[in-house]
N, C-alpha and C. Protein backbone atom coordinates (compact mmCIF):
# COMPACT_ATOMS: atom_id res chain seq x y z
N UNK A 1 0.85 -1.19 0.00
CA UNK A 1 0.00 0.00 0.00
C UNK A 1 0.89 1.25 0.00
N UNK A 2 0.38 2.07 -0.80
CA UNK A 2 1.24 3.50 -0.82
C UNK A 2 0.31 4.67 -0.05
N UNK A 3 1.26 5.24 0.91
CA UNK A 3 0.08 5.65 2.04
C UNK A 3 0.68 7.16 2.17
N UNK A 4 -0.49 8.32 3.09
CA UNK A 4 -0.01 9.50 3.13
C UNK A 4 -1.05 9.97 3.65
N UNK A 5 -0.59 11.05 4.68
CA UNK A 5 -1.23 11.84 5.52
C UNK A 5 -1.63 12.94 5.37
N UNK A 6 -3.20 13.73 5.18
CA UNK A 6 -3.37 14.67 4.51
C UNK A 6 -4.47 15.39 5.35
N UNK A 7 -4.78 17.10 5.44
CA UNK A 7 -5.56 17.66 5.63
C UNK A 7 -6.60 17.86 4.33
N UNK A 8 -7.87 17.97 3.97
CA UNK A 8 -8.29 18.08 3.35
C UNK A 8 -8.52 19.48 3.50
N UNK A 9 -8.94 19.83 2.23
CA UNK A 9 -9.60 21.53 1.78
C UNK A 9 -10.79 21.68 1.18
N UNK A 10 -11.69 22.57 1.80
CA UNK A 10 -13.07 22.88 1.52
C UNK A 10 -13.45 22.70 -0.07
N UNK A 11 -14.46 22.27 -0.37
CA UNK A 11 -15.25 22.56 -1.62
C UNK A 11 -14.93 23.50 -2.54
N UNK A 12 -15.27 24.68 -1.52
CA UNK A 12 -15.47 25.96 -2.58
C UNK A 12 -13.88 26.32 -2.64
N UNK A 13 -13.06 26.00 -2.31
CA UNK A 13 -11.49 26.06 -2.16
C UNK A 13 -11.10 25.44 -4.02
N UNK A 14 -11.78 24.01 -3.64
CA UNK A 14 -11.46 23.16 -4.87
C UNK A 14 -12.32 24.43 -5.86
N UNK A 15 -12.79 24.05 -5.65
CA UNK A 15 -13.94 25.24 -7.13
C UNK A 15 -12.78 25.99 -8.14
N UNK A 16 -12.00 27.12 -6.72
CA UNK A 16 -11.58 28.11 -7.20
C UNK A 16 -10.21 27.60 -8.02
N UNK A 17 -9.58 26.56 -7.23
CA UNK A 17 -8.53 26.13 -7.74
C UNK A 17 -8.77 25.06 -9.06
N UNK A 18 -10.19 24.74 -9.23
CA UNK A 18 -10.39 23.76 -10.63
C UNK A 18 -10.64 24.86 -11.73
N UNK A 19 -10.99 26.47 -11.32
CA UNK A 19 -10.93 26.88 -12.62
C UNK A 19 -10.02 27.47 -12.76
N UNK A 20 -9.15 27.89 -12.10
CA UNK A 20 -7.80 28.30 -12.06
C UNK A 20 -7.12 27.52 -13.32
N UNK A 21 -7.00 26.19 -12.66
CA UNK A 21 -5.92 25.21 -13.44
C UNK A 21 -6.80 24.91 -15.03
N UNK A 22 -8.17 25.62 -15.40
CA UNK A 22 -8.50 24.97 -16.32
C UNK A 22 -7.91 26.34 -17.09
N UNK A 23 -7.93 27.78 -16.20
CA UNK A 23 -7.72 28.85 -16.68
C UNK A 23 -5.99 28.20 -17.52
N UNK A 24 -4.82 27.75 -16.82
CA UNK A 24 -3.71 27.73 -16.73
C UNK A 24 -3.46 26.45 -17.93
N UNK A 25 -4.17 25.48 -17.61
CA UNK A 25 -3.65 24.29 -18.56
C UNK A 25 -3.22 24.15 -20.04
N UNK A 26 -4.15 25.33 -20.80
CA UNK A 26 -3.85 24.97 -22.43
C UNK A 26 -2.19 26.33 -22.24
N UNK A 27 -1.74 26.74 -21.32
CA UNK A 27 -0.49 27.39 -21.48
C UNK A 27 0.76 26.09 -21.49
N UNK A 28 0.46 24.84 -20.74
CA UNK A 28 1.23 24.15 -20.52
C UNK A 28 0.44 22.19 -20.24
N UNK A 29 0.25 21.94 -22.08
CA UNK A 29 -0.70 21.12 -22.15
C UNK A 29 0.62 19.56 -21.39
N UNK A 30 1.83 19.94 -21.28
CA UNK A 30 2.77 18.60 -21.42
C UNK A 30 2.77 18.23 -19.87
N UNK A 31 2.06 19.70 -19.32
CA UNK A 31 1.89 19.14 -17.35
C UNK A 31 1.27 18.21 -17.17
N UNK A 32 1.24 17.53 -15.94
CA UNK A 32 0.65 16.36 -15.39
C UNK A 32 -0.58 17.36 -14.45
N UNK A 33 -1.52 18.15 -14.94
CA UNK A 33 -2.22 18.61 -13.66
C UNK A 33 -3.34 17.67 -13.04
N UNK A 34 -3.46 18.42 -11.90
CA UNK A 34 -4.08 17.64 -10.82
C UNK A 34 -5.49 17.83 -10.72
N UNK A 35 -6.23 16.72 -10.63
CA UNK A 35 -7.80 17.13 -10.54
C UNK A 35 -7.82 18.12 -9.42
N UNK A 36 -9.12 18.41 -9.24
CA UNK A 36 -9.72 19.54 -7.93
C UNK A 36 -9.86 18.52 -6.96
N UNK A 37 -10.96 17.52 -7.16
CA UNK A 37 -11.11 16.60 -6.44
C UNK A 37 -9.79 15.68 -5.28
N UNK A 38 -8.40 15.90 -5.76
CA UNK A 38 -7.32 15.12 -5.37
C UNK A 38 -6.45 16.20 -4.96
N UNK A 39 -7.06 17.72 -4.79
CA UNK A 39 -6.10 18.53 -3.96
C UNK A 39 -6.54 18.52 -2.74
N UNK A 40 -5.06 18.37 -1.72
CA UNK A 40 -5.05 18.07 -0.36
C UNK A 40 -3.59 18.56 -0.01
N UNK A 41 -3.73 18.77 1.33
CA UNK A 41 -2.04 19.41 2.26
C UNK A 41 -1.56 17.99 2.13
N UNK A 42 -0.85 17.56 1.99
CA UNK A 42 0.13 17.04 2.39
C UNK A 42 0.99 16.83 3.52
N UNK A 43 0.60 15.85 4.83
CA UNK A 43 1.53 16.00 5.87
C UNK A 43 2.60 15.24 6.49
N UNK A 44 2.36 14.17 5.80
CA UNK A 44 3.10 13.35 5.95
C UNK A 44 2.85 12.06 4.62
N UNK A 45 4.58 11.91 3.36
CA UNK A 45 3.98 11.28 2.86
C UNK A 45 4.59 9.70 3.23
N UNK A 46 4.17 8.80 3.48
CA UNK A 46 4.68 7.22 4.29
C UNK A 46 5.29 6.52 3.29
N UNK A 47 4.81 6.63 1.69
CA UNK A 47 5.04 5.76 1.06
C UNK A 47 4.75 4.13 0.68
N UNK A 48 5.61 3.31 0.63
CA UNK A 48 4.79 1.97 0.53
C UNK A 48 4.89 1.29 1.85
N UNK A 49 3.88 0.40 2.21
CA UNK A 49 3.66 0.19 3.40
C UNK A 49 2.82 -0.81 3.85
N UNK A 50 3.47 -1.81 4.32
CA UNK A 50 3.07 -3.21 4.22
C UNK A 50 1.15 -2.80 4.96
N UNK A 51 0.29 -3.82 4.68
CA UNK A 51 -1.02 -3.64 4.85
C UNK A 51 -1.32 -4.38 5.81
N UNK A 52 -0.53 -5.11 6.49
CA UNK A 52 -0.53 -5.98 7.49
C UNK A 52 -0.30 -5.22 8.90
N UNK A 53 0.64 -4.53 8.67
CA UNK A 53 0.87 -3.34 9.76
C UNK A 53 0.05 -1.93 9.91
N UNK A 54 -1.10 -1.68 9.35
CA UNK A 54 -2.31 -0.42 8.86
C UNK A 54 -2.78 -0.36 10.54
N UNK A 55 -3.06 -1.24 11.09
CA UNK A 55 -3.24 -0.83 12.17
C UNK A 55 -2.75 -0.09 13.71
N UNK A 56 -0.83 -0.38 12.98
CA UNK A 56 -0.45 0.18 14.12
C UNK A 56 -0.03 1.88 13.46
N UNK A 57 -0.18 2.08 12.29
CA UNK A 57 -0.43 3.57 11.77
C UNK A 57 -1.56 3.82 12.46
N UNK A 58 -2.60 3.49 12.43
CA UNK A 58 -4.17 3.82 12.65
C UNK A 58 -3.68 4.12 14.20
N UNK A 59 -3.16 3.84 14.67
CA UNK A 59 -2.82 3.83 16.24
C UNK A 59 -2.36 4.85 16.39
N UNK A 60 -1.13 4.58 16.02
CA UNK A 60 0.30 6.22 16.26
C UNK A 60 -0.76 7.36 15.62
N UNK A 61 -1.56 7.58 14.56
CA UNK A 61 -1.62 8.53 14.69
C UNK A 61 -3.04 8.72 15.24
N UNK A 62 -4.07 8.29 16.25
CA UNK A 62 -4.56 8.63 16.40
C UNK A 62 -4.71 9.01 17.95
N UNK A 63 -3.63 9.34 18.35
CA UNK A 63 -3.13 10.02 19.87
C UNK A 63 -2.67 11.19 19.46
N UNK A 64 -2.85 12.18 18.23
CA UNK A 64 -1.94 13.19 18.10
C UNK A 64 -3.11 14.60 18.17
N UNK A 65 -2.72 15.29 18.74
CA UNK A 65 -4.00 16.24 19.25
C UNK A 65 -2.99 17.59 19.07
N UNK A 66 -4.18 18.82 19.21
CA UNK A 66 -3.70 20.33 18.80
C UNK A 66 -4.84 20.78 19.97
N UNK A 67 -4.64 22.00 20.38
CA UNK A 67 -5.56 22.62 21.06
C UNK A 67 -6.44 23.50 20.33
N UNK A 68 -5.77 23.71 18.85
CA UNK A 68 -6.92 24.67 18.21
C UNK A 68 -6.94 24.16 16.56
N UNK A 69 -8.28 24.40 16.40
CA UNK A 69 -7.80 23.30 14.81
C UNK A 69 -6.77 24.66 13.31
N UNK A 70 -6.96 23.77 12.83
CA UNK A 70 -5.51 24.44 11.83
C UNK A 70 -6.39 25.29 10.96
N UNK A 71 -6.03 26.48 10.95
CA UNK A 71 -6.39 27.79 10.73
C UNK A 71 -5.33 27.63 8.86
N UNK A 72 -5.98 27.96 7.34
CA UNK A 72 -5.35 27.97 6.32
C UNK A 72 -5.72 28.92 5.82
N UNK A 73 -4.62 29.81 4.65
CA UNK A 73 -5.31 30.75 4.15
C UNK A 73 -4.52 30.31 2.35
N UNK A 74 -5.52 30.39 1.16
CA UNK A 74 -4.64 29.76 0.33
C UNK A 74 -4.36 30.93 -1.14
N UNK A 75 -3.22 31.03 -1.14
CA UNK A 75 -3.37 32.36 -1.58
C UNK A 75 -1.19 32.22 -2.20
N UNK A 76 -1.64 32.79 -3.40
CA UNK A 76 -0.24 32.86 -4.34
C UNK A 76 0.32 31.81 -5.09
N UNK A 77 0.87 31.78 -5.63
CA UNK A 77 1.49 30.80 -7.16
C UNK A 77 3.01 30.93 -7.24
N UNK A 78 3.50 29.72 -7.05
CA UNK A 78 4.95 29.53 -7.36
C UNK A 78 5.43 28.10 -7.88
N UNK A 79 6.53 28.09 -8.10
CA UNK A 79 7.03 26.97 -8.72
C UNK A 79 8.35 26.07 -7.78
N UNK A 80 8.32 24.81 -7.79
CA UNK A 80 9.37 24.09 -7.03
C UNK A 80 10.31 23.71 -8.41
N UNK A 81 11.37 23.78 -8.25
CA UNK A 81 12.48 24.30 -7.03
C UNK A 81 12.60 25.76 -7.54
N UNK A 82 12.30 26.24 -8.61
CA UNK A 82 11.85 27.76 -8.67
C UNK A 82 11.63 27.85 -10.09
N UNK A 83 10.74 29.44 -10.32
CA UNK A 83 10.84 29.76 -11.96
C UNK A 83 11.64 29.33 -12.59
N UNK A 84 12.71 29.20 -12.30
CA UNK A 84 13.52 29.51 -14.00
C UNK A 84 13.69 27.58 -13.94
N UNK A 85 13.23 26.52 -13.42
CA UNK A 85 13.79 25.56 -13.32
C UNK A 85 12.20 24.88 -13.20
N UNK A 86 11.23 24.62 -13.78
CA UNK A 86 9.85 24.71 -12.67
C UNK A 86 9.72 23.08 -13.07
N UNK A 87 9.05 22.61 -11.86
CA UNK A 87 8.85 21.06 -11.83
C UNK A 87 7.69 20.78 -11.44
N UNK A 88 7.07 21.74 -10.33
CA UNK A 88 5.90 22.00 -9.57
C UNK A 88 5.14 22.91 -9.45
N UNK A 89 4.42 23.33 -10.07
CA UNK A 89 3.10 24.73 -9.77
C UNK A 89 2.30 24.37 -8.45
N UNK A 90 2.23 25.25 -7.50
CA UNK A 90 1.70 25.16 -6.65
C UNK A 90 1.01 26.56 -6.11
N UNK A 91 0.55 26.22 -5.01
CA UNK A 91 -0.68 26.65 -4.43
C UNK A 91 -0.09 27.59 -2.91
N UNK A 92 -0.03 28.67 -2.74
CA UNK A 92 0.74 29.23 -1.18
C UNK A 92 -0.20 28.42 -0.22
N UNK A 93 -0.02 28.34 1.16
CA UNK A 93 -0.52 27.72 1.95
C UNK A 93 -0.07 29.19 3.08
N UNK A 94 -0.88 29.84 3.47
CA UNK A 94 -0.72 30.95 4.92
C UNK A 94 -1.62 30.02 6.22
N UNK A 95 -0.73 29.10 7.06
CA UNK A 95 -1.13 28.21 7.67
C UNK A 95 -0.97 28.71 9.54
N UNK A 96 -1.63 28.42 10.57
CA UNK A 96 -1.16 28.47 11.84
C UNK A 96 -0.19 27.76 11.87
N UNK A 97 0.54 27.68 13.46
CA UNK A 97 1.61 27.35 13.26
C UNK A 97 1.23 26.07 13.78
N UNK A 98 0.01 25.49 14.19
CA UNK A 98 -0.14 24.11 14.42
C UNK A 98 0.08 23.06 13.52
N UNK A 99 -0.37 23.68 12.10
CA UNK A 99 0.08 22.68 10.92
C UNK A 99 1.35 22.51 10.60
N UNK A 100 1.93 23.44 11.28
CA UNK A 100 3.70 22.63 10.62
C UNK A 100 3.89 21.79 12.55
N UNK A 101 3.21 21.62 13.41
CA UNK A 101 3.27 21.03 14.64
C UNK A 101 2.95 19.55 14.39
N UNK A 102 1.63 19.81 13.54
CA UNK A 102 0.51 18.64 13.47
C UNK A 102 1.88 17.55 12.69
N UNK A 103 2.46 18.27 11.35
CA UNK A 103 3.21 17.32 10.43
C UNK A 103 4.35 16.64 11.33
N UNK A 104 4.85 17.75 12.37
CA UNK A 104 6.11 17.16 12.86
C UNK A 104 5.71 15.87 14.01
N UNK A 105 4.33 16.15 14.36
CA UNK A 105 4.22 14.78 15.50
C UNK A 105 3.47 13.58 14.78
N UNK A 106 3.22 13.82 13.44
CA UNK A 106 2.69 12.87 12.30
C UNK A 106 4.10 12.15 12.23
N UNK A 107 5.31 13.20 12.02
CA UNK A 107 6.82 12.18 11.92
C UNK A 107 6.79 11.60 13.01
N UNK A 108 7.49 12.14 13.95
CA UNK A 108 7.43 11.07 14.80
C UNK A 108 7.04 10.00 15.26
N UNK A 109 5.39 10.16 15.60
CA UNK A 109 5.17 8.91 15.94
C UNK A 109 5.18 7.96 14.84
N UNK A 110 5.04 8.22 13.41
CA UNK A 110 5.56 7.34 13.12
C UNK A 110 6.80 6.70 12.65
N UNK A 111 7.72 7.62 12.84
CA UNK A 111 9.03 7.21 12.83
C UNK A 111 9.43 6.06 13.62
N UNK A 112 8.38 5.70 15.10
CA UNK A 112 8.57 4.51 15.90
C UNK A 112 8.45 3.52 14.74
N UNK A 113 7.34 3.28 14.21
CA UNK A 113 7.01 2.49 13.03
C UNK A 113 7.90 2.28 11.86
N UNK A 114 8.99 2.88 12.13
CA UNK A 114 9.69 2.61 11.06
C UNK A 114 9.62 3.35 9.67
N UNK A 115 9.12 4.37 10.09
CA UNK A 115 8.86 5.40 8.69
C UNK A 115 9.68 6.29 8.21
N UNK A 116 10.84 6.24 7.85
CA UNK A 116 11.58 7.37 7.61
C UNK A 116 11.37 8.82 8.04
N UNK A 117 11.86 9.72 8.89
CA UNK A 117 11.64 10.95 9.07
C UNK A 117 12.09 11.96 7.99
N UNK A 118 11.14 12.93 7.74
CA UNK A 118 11.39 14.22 7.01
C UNK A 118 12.71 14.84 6.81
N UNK A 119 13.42 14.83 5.96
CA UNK A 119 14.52 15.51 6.19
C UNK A 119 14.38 16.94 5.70
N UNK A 120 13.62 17.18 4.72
CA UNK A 120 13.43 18.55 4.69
C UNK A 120 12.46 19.36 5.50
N UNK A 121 12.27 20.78 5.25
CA UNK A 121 11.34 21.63 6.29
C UNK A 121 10.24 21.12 6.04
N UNK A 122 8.89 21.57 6.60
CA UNK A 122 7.84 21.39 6.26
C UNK A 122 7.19 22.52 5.69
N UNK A 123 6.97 22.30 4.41
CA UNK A 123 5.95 23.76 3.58
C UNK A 123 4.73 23.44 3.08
N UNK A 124 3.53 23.95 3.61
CA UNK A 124 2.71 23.90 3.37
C UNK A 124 1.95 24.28 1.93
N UNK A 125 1.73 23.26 0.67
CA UNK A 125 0.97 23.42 -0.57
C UNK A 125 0.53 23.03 -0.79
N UNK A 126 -0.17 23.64 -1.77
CA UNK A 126 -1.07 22.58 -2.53
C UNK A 126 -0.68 22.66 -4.00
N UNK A 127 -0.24 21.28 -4.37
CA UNK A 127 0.47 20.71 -5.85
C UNK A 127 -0.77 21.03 -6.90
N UNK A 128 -0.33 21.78 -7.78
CA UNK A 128 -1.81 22.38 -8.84
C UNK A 128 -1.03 21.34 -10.23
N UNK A 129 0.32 21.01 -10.53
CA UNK A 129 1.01 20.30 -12.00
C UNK A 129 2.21 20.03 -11.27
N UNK A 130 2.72 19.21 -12.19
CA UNK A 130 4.10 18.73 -12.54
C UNK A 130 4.80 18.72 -13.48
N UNK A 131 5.55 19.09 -14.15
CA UNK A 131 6.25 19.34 -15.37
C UNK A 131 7.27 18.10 -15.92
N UNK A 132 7.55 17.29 -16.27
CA UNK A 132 9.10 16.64 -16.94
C UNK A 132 10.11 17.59 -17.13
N UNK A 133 9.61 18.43 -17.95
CA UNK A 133 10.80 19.23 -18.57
C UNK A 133 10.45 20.54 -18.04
N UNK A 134 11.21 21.31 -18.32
CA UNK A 134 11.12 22.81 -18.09
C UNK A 134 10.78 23.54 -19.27
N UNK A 135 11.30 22.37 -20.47
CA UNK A 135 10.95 23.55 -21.49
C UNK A 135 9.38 24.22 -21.86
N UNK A 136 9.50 24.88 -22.76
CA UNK A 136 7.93 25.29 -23.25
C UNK A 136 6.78 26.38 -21.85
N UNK A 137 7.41 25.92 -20.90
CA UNK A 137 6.80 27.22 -19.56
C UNK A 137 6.62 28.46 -19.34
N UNK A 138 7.53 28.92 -20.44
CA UNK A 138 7.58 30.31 -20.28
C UNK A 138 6.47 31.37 -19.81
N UNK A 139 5.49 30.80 -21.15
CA UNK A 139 4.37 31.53 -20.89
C UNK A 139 3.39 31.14 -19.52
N UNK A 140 3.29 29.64 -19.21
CA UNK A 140 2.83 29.90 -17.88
C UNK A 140 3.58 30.45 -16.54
N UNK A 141 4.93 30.12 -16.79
CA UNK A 141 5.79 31.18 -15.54
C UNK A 141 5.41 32.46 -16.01
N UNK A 142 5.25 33.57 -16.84
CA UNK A 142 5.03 34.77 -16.47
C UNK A 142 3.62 34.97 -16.31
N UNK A 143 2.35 33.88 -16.88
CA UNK A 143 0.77 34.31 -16.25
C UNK A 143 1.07 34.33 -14.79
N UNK A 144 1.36 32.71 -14.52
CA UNK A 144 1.63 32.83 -12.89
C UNK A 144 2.38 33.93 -12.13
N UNK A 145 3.30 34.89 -12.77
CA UNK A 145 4.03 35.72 -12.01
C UNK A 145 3.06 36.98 -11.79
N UNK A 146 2.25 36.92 -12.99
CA UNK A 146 0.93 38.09 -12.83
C UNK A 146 -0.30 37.81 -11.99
N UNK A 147 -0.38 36.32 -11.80
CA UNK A 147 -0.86 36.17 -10.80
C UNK A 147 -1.36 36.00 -9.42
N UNK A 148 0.06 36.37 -9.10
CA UNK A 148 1.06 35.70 -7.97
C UNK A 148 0.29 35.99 -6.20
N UNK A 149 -0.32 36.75 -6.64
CA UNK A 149 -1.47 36.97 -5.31
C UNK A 149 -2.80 36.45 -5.54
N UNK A 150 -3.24 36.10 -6.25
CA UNK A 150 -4.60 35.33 -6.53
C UNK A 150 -5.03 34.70 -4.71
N UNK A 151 -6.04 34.75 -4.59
CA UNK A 151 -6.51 34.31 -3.68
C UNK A 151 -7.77 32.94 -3.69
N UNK A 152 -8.10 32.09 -3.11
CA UNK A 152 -8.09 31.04 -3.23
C UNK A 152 -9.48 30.71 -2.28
N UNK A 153 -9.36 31.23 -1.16
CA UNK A 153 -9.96 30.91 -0.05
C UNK A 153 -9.76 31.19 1.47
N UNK A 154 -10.05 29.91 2.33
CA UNK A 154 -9.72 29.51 3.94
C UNK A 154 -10.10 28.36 4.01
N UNK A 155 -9.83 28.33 5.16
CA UNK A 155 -10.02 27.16 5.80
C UNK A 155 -9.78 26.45 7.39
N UNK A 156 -10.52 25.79 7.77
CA UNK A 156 -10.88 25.63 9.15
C UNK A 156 -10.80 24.06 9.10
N UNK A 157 -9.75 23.64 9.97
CA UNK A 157 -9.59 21.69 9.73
C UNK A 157 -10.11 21.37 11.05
N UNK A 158 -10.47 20.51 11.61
CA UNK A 158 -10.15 20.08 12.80
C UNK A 158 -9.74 18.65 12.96
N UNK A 159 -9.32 17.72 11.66
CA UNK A 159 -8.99 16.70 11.55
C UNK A 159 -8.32 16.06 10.11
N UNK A 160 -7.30 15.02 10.61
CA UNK A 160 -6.64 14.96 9.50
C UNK A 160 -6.71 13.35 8.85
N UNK A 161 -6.74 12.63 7.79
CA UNK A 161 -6.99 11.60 7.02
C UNK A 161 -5.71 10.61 7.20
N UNK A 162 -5.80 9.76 6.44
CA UNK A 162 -4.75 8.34 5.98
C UNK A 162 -5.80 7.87 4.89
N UNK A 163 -4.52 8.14 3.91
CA UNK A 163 -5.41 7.92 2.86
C UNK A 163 -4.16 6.90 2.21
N UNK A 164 -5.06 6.21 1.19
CA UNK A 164 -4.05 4.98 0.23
C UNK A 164 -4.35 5.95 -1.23
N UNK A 165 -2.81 5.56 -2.08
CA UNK A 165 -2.62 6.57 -3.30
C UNK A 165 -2.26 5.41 -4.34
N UNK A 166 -3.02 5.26 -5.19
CA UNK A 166 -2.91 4.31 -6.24
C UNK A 166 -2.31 5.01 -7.79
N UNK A 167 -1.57 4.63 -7.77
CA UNK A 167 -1.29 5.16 -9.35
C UNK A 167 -1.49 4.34 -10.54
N UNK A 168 -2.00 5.52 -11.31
CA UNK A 168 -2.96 4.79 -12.40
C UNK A 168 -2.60 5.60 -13.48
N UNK A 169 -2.90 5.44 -15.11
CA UNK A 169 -2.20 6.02 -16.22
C UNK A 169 -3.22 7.40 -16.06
N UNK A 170 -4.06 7.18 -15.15
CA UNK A 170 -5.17 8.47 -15.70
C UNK A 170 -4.60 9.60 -14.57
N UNK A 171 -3.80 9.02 -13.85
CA UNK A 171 -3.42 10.02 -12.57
C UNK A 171 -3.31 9.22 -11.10
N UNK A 172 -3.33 9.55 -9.96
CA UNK A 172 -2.95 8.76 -8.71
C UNK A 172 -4.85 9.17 -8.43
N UNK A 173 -5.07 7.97 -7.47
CA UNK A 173 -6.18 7.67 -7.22
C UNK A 173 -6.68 7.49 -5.53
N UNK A 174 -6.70 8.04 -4.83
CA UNK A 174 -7.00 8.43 -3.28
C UNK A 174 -8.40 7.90 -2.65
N UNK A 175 -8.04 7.06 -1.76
CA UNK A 175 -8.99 6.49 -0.67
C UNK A 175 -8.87 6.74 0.75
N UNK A 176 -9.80 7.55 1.01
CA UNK A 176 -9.62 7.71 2.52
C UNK A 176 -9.65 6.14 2.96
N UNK A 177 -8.52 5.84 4.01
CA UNK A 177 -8.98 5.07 5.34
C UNK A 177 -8.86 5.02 6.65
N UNK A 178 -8.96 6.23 6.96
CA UNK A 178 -8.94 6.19 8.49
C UNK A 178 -9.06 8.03 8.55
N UNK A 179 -10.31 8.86 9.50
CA UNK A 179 -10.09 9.99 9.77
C UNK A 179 -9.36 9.78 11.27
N UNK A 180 -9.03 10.95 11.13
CA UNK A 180 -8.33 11.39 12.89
C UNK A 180 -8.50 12.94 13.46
N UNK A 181 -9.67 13.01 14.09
CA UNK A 181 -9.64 14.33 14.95
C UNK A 181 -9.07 14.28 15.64
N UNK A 182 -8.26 15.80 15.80
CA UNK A 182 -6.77 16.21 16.36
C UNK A 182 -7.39 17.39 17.79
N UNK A 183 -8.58 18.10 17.34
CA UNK A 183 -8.36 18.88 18.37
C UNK A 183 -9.34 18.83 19.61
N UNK A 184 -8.89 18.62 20.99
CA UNK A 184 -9.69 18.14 21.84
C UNK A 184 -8.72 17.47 22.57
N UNK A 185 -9.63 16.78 23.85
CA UNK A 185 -8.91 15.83 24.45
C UNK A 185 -8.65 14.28 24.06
């Protein structure tokens, strides 16, 4: 099983960001973009992961609590590892600071489990494409640079998923299995 830990984002969030990317796509038809339906934070991704052991994930993370739920604001357009090199169009994430808390005790506990820990920071996005190449972008790196404050939405979580990610020729394919409310006792 290929597994990963995710906050979900409101409806009308997706809306704005499905016409966005329909606005953006014929600039850069060779992207891999992402349905509306399959945008989500990202908080932890586990990778492959025997299905025999699902329950002691279901465990570790469901002791992990916040005192206030995760406050998002989604707003600006950039590229990983940057313009002039672009691999990733994404989505700004203006997050409390519980969501970069929530991801780091998502590592841990399951790092008991044997999950590799994060070696990089934690940045909060949301993945809108993916590129192969760099070439041919031009024109969507400078819409996106005119767009670069676009605003998106909010958002109010109070709980976070385990979801299984299937990849398929039409795109990766997402099943929730397991929610986890975080804030409370």
């Amino acid at each position: 099983m290929r597994l990963f830990v995710a906050l979900d984002i409101p409806a009308q969030v997706r809306r704005a960001l499905g016409d966005f990317i329909d606005r953006l796509r014929p600039q850069a038809r060779s992207g891999t973009w992402v349905r509306p339906e399959s945008i989500h934070i990202t908080l932890k991704f586990i990778g492959n992961y025997d299905e025999a052991k699902l329950d002691a994930v279901r465990s570790a993370l469901s002791v992990i609590r916040s005192e206030q739920p995760a406050e998002m604001h989604f707003c600006g357009l950039g590229f990983f590892p940057h313009e002039r090199r672009p691999r990733v169009l994404w989505c700004g994430v203006e997050a409390s600071p519980n969501v970069a808390t929530l991801a780091s005790h998502i590592d841990s506990r399951l790092e008991s489990l044997r999950v590799p820990r994060e070696t990089r920071a934690f940045v909060p996005h949301l993945t809108l494409a993916r590129f192969d190449h760099p070439s041919g972008l031009e024109k969507l790196v400078t819409t996106t640079e005119s767009l670069s404050s676009t605003e998106f939405g909010t958002a109010t979580e109070r709980e976070f998923h385990l979801y299984e990610s299937v990849l398929k020729r039409s795109g990766a394919e997402y099943t929730r299995l397991a929610t986890f409310p975080f804030v409370g006792s």
